[in-house]
Every structure is written in C-alpha cells, then in structure tokens.
N, C-alpha and C. Protein backbone atom coordinates (compact mmCIF):
# COMPACT_ATOMS: atom_id res chain seq x y z
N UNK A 1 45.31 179.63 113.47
CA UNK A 1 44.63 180.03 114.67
C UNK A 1 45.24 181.32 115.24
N UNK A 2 46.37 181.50 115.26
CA UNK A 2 47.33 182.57 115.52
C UNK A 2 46.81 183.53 114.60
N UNK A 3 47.06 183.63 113.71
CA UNK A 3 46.41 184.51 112.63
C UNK A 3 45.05 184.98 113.23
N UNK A 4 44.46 184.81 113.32
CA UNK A 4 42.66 184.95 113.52
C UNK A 4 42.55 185.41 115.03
N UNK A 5 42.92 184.84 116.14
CA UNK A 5 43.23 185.95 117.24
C UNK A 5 43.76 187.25 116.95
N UNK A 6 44.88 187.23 116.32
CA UNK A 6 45.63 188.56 115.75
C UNK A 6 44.91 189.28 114.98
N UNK A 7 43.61 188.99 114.11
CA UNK A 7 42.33 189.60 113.89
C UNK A 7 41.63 190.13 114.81
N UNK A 8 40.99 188.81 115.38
CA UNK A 8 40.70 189.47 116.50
C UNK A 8 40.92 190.70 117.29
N UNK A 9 42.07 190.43 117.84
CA UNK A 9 42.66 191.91 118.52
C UNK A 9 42.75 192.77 117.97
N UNK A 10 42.71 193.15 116.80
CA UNK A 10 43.38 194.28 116.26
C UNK A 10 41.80 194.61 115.40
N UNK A 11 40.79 194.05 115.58
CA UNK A 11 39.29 194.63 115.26
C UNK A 11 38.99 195.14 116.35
N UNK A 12 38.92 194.61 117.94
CA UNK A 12 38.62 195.09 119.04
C UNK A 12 39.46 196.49 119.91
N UNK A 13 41.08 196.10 119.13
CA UNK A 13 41.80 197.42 119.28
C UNK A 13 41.50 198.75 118.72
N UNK A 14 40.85 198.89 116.93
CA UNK A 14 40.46 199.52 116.44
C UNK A 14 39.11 199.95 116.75
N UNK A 15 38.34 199.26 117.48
CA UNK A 15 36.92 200.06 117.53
C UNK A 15 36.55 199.96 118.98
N UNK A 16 37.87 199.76 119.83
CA UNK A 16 37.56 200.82 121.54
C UNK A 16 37.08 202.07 120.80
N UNK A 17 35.92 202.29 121.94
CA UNK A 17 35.83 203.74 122.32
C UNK A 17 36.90 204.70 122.22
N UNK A 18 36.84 205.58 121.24
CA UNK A 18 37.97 206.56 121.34
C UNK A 18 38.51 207.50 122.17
N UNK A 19 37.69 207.36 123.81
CA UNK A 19 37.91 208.30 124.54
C UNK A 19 38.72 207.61 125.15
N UNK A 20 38.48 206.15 125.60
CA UNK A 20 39.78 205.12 126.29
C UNK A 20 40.82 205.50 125.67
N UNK A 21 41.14 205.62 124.24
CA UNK A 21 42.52 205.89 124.02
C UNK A 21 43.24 207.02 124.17
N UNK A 22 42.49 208.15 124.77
CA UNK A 22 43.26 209.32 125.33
C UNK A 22 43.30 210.32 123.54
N UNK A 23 42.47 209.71 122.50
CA UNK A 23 42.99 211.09 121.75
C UNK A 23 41.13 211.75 121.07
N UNK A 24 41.39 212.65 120.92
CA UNK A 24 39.78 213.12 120.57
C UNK A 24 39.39 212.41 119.05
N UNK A 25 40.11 212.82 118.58
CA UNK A 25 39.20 211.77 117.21
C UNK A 25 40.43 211.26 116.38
N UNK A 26 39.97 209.77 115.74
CA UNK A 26 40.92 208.84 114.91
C UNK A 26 40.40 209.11 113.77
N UNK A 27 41.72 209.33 112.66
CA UNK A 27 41.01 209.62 111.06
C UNK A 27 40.96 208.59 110.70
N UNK A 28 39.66 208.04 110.41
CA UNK A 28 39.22 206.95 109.84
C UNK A 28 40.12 206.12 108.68
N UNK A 29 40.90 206.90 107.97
CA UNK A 29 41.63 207.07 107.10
C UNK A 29 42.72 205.90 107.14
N UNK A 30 43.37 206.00 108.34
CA UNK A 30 44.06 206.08 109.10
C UNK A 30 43.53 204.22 109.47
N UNK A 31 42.41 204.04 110.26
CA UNK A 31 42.38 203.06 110.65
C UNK A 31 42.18 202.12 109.38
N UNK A 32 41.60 202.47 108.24
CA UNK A 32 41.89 201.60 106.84
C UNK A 32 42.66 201.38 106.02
N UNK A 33 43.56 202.37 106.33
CA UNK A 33 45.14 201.93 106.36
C UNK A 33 45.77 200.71 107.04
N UNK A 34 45.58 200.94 108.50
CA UNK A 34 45.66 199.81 109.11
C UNK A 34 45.24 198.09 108.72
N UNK A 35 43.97 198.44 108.67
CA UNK A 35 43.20 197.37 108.22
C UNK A 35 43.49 196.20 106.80
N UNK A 36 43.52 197.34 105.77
CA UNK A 36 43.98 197.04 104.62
C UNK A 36 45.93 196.30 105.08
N UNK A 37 46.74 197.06 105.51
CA UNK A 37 47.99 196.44 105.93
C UNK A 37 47.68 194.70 106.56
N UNK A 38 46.91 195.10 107.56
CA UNK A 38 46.64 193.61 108.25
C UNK A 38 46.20 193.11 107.04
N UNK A 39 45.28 193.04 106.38
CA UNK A 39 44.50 191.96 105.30
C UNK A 39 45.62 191.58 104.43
N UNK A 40 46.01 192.95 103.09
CA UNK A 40 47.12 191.93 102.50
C UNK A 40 47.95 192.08 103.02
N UNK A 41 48.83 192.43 104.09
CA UNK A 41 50.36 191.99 104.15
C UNK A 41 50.58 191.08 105.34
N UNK A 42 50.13 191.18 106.46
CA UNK A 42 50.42 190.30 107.70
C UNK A 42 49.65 188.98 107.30
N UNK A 43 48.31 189.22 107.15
CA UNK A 43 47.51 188.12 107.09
C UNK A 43 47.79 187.22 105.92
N UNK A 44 48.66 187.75 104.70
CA UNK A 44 49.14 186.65 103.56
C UNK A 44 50.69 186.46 104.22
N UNK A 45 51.10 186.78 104.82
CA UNK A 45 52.35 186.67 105.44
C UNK A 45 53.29 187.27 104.75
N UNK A 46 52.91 188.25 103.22
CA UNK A 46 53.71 188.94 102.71
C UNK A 46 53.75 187.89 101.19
N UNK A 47 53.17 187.25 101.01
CA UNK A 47 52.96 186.35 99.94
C UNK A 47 52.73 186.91 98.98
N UNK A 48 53.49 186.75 97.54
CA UNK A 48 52.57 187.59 96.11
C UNK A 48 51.62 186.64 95.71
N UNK A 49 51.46 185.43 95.54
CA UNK A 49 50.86 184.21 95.31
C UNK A 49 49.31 184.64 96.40
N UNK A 50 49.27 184.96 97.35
CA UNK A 50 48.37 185.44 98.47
C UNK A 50 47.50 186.43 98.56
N UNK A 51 48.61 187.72 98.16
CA UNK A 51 48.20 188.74 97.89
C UNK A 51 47.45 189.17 96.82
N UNK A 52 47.90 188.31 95.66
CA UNK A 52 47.08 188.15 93.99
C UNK A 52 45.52 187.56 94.78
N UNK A 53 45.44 186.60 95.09
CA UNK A 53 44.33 186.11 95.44
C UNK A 53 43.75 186.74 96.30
N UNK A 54 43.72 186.93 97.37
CA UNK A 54 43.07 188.52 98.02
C UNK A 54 42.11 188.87 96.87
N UNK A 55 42.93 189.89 96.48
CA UNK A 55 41.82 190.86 95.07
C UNK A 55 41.16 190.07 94.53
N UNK A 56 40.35 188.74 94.03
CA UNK A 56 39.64 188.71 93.80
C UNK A 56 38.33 189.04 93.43
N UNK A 57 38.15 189.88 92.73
CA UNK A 57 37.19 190.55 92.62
C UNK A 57 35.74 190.07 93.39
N UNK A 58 35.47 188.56 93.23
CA UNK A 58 34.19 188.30 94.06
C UNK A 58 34.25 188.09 95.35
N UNK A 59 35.17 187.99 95.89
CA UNK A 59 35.49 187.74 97.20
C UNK A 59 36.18 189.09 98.26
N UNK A 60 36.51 190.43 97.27
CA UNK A 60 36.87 191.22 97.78
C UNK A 60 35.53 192.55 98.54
N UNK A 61 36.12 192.80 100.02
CA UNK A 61 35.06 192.99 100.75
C UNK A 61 35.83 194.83 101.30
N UNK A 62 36.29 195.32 100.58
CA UNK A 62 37.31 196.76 101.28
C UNK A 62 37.41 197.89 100.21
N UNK A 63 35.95 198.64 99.49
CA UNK A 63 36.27 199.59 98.93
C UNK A 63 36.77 198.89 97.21
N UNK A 64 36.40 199.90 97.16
CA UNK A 64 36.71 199.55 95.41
C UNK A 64 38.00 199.48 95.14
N UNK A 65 38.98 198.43 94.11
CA UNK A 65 40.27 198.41 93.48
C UNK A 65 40.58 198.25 92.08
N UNK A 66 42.02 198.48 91.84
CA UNK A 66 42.35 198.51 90.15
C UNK A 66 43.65 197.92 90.43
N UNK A 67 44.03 196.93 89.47
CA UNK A 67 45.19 196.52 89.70
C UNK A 67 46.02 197.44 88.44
N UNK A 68 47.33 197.65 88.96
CA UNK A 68 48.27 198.36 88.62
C UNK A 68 48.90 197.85 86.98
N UNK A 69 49.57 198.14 85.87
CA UNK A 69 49.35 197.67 84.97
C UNK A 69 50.96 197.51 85.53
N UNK A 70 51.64 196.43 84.86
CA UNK A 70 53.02 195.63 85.15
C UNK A 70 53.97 196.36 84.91
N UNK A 71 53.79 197.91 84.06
CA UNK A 71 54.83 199.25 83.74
C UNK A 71 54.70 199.88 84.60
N UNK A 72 53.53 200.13 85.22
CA UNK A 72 53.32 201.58 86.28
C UNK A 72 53.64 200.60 87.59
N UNK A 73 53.72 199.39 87.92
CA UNK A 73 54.08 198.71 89.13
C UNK A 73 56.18 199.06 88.88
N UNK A 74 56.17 198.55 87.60
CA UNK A 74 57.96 198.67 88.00
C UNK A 74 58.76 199.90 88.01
N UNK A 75 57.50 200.66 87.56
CA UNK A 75 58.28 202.48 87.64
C UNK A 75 58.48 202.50 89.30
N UNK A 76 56.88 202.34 90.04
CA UNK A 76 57.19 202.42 91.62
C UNK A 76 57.68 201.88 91.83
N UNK A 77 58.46 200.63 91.63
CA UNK A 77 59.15 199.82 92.58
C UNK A 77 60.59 200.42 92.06
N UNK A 78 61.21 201.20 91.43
CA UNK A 78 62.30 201.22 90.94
C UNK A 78 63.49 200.69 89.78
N UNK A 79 62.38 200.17 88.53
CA UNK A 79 62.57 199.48 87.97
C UNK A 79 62.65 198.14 88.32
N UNK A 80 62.64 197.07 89.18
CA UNK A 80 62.08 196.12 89.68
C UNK A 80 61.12 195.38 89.07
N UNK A 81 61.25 194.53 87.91
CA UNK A 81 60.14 193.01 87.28
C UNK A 81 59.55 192.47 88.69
N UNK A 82 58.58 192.07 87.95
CA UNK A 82 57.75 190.86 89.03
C UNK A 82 57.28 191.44 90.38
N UNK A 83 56.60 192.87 90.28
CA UNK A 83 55.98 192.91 91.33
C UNK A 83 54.39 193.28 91.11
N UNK A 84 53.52 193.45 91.98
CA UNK A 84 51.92 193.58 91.77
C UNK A 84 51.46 194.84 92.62
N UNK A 85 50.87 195.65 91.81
CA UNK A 85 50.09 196.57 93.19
C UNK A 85 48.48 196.82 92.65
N UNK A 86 47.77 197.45 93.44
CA UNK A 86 46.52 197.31 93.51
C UNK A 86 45.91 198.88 94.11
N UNK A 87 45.49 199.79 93.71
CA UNK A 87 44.98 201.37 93.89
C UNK A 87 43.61 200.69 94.46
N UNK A 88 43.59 201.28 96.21
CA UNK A 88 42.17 201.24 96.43
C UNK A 88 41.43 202.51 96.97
N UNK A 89 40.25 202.46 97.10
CA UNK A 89 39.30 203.73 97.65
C UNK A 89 38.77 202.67 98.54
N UNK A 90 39.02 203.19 99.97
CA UNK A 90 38.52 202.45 101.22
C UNK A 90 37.01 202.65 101.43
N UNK A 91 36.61 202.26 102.44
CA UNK A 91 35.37 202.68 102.47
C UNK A 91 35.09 203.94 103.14
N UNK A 92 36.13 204.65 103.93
CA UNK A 92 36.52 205.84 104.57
C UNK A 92 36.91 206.58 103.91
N UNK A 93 37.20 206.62 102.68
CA UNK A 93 38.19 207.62 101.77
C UNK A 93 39.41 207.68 101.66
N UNK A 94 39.95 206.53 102.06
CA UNK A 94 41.68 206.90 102.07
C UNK A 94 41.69 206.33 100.72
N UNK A 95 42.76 206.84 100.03
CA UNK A 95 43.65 206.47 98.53
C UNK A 95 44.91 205.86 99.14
N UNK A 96 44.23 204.60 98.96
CA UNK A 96 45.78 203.57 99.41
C UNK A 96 46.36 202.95 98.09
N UNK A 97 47.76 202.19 98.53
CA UNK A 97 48.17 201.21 97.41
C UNK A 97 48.98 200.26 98.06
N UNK A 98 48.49 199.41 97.91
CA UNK A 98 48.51 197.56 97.72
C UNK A 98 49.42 196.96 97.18
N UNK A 99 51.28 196.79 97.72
CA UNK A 99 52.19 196.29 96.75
C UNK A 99 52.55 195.53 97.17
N UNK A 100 53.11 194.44 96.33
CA UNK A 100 53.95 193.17 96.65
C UNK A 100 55.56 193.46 95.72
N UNK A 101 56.49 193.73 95.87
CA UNK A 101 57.69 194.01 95.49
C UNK A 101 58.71 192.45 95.18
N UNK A 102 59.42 192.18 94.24
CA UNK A 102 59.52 191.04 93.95
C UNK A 102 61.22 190.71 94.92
N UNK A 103 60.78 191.90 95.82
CA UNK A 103 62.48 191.39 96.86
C UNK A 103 61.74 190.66 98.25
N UNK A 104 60.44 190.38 98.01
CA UNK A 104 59.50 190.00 99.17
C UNK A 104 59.13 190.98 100.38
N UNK A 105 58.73 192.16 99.65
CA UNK A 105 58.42 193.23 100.82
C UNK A 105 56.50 193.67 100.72
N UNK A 106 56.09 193.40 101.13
CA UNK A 106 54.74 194.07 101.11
C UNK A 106 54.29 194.99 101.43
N UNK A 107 53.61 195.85 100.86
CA UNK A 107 53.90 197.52 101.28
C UNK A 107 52.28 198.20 101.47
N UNK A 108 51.99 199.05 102.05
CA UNK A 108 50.66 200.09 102.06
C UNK A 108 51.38 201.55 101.84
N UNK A 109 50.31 202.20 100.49
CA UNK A 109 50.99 203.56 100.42
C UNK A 109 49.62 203.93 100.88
N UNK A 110 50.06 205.18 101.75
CA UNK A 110 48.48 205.97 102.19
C UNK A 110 48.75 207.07 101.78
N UNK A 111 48.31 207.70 100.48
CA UNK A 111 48.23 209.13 100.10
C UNK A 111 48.17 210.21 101.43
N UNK A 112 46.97 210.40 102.27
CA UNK A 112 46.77 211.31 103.32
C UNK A 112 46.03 210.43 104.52
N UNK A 113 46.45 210.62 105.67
CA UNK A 113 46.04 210.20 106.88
C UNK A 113 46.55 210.81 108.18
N UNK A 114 45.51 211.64 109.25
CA UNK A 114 46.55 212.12 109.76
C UNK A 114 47.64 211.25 110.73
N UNK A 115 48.60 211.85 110.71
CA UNK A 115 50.07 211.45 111.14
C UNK A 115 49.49 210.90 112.79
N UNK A 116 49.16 211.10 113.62
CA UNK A 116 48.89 210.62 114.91
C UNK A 116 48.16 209.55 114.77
N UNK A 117 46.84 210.10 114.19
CA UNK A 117 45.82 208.48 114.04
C UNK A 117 46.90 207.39 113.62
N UNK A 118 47.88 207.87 112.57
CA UNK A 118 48.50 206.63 112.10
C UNK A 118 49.42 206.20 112.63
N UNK A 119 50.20 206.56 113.43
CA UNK A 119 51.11 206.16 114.36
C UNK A 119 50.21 205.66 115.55
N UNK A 120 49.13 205.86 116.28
CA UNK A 120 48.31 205.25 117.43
C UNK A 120 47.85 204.11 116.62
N UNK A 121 47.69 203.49 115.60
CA UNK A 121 47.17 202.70 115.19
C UNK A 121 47.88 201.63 115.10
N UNK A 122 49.07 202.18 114.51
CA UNK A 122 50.15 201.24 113.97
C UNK A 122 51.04 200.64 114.99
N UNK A 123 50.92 201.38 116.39
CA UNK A 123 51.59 200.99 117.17
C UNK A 123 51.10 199.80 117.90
N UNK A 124 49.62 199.89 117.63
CA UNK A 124 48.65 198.70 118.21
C UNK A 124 49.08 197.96 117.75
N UNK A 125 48.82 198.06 116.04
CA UNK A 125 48.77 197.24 115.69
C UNK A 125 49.98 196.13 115.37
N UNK A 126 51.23 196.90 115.65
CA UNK A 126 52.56 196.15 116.03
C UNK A 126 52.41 195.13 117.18
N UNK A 127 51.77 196.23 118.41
CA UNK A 127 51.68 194.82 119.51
C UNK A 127 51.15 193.82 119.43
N UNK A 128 49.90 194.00 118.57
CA UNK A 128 48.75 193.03 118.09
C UNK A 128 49.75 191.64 117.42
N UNK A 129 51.11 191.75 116.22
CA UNK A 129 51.53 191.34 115.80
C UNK A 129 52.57 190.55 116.33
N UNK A 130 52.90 191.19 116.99
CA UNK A 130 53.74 190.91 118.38
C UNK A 130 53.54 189.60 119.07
N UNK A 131 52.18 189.74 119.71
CA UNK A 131 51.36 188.80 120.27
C UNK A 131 50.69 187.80 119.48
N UNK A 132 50.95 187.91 118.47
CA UNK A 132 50.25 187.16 117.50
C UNK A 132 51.16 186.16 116.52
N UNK A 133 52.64 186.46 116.88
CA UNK A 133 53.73 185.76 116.33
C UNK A 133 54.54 185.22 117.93
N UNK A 134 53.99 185.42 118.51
CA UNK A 134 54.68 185.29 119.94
C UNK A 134 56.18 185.33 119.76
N UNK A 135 56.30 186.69 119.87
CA UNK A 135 57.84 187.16 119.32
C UNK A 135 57.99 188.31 119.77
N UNK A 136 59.47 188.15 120.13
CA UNK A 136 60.12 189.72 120.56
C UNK A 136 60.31 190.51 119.45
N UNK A 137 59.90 191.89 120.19
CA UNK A 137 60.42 192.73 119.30
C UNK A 137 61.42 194.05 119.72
N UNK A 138 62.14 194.44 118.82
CA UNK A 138 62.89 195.49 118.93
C UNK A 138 63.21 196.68 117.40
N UNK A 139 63.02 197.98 118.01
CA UNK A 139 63.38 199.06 117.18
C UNK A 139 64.55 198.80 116.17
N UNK A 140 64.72 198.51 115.06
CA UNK A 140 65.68 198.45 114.40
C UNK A 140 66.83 199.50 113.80
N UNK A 141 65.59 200.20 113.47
CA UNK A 141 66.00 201.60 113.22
C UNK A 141 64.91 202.94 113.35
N UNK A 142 66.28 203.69 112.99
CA UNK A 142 65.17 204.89 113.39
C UNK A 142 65.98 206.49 113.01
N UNK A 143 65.01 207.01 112.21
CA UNK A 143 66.02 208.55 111.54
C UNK A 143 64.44 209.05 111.23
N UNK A 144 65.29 210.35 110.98
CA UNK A 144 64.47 212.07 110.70
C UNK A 144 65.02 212.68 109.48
N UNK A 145 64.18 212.99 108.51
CA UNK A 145 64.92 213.81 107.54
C UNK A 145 64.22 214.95 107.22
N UNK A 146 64.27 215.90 106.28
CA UNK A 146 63.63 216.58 105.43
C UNK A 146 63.59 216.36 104.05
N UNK A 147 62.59 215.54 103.58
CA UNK A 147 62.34 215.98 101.68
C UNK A 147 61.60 216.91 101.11
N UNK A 148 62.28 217.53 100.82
CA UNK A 148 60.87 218.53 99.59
C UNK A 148 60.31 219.47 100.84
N UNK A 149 61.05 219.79 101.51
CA UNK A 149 60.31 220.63 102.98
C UNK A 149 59.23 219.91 103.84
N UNK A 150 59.11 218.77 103.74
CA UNK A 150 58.48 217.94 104.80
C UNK A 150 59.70 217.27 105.81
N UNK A 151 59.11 217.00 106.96
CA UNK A 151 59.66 216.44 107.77
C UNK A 151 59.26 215.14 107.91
N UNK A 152 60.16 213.97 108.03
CA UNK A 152 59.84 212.52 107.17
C UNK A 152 60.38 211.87 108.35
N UNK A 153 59.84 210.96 108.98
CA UNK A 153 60.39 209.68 109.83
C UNK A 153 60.17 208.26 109.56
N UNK A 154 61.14 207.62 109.75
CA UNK A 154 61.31 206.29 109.39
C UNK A 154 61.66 205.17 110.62
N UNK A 155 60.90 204.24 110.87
CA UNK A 155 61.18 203.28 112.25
C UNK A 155 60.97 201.92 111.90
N UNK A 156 61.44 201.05 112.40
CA UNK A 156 61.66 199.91 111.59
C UNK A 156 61.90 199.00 112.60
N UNK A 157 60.72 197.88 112.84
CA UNK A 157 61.09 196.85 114.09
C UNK A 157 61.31 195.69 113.53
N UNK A 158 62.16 195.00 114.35
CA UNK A 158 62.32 193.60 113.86
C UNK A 158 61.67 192.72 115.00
N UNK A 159 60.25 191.63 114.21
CA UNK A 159 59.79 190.90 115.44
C UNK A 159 60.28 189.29 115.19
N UNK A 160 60.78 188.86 116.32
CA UNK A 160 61.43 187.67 115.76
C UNK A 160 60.62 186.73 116.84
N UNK A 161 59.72 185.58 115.76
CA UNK A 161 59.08 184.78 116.71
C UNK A 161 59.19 183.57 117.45
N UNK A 162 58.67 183.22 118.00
CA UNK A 162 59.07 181.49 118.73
C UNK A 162 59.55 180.60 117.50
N UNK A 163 58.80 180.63 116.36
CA UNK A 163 58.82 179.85 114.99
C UNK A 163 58.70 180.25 114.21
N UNK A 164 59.37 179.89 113.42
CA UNK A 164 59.41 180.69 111.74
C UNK A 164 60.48 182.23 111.85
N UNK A 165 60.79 182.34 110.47
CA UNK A 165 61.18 183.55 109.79
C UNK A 165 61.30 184.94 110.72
N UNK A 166 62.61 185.83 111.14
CA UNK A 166 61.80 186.84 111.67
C UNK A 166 61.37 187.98 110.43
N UNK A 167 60.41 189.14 111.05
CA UNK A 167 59.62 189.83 110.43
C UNK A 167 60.27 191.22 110.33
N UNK A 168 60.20 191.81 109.31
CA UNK A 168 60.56 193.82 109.69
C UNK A 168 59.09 194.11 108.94
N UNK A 169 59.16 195.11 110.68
CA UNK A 169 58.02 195.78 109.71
C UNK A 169 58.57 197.48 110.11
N UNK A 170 58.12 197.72 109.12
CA UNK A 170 58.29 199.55 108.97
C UNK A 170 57.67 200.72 108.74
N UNK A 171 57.69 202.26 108.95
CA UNK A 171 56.73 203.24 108.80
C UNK A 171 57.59 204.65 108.36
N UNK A 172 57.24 204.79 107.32
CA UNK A 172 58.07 206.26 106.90
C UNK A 172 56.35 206.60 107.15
N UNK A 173 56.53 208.14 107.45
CA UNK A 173 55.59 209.56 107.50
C UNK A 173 56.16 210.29 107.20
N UNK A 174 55.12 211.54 106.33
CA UNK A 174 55.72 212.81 106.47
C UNK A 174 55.00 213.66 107.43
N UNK A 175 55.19 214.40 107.76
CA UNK A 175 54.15 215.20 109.12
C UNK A 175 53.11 215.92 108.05
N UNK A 176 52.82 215.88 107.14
CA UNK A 176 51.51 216.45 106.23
C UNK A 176 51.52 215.71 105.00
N UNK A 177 50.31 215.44 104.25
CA UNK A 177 50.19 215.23 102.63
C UNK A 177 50.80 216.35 101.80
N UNK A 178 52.01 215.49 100.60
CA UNK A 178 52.02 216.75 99.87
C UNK A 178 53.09 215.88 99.36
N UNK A 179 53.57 214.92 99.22
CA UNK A 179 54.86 213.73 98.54
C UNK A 179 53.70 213.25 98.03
N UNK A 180 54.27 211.80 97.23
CA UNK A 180 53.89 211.13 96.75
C UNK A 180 52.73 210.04 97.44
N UNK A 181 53.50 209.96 98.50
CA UNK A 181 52.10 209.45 99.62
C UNK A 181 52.70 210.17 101.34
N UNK A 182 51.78 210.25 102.19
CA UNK A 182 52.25 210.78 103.04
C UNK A 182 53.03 209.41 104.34
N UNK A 183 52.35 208.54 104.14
CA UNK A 183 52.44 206.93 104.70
C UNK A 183 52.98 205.76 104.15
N UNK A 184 53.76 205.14 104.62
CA UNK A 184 54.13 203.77 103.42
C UNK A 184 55.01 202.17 104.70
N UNK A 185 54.17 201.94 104.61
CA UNK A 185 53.79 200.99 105.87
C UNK A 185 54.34 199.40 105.00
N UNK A 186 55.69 198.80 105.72
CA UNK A 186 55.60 197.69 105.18
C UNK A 186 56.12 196.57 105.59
N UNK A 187 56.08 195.08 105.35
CA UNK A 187 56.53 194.13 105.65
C UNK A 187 57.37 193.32 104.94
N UNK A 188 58.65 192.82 105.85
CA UNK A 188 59.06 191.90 105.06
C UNK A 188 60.08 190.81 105.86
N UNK A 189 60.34 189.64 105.12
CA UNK A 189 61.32 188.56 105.86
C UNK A 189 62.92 188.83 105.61
C-alpha cells in the first residue's frame, strides 16, 4: 500500500503544471529517467529476482528494451558476475540503462538529460520516497570533481525508515552529455 501511494505521488508530482514549479520547461528525458528509476529500482525494492521480471516482454509498458548480454553487463559493472542490465528507448527519447549489480545496488544510466530537469525531479522524487518509507533522511555525502573536462557531482542520502532496511540512494551528473552517461541514479541497502 505504501508502495502505490509513493506512485501515486510521484505521477501527480511529475505532471503538475510546469509553471507551479517555478522552471520554464522539464526535459522530458529527464522525467523518464525518473520514472523508469521508480519502476525498476524503488518499486522492486532493488531486487534482481524483481527486476528480471519487470522486463517481461508482455507485460512491459516503457519504450522499447534489450537485455544486456552477461559479458557486456560485467565489463560495466567492473568485472563483477551476476549482474543484469537492460538498454531502453523511453517513450521521450532518453537512452537509459536498467542495472541490477550483484553487490545489491540498482542503478539508472541516463545517456543525456538536462542537468536541472534532473535534479528538480529527483529531488521530488526523494521526498516522494521519503514519505513513502516513512523515514528520515539525511545527505550522506557530497563532492565535486572534474573528469575528462566535465564538471561531475555526486550526493548520496541515506533514508532510514520506521521498518525495514535503511536505503542509499544516489546521483552523480555531469553538467553536459559527453561521458559515458551524463546521469547514473541509484539504489541500494
């Protein structure tokens, strides 16, 4: 039931009027990023068992996908066995990717989205999570770097709820596309 309010909110957060939120336009991109994060990673609770089932091909409702072949999953993960990812085309155009990592982290890579939409989104959608685990939260961490001449930030909350497990969830950006993904959004216990 918790779960499904936390839907709730975070469908009704995403499709206010965009002038209530004080910014002129949200890259759609951006909010299917979001979306896709909520579906497989919050909403399976970060599950690979969960997340496999998701993709289902007949039951899957978010843009076309390809699941990752079990070599090109452990190159991204760092040499790392036993993890799953999934390349999608949203229905907005974002080039996302769909991972389950076998240290129990669930991840969204967003090739390009702009950097504001995705931080106004994500921030919702933290509170959304927030409220939806009835759990405090706090900044865990937080740094600035430069790779490759981008400027890269990383923030990392820990929400710890009334019951159960607490949660990190996290957000590297680079301030433009031009790495490997510009977004990489993830969860874990």
């Amino acid at each position: 039931m918790t779960r499904l309010i936390a839907t709730l909110c975070v469908v009704l957060l995403l499709f206010v009027p965009v002038s209530l939120l004080g910014a002129p336009s949200l890259d759609l991109r951006a909010i299917d990023a979001m979306k896709l994060f909520q579906k497989a990673c919050f909403n399976t609770d970060g599950s690979k068992d969960k997340i496999v089932a998701l993709f289902d091909p007949a039951k899957w409702d978010f843009g076309r996908f390809n699941q990752l072949p079990a070599s090109a999953v452990q190159r991204l993960q760092g040499g790392r066995p036993g993890g799953v990812a999934y390349a999608i085309n949203s229905p907005n155009g974002a080039v996302l990717l769909v991972e389950y990592e076998s240290r129990g982290i669930c991840g969204v890579r967003v090739q390009a989205a702009d950097e504001v939409s995705v931080r106004l989104i994500f921030n919702m959608t933290l509170q959304v999570f927030k409220l939806a685990l009835k759990g405090e939260m706090h900044l865990k961490d937080s740094s600035n770097q430069e790779v490759r001449g981008y400027k890269t930030t990383f923030l990392a909350w820990r929400i710890t709820p009334k019951e159960g497990k607490p949660v990190l969830v996290a957000i590297t950006s680079a301030d433009r596309p031009g790495l490997e993904q510009q977004h990489f959004i993830t969860l874990s216990h």
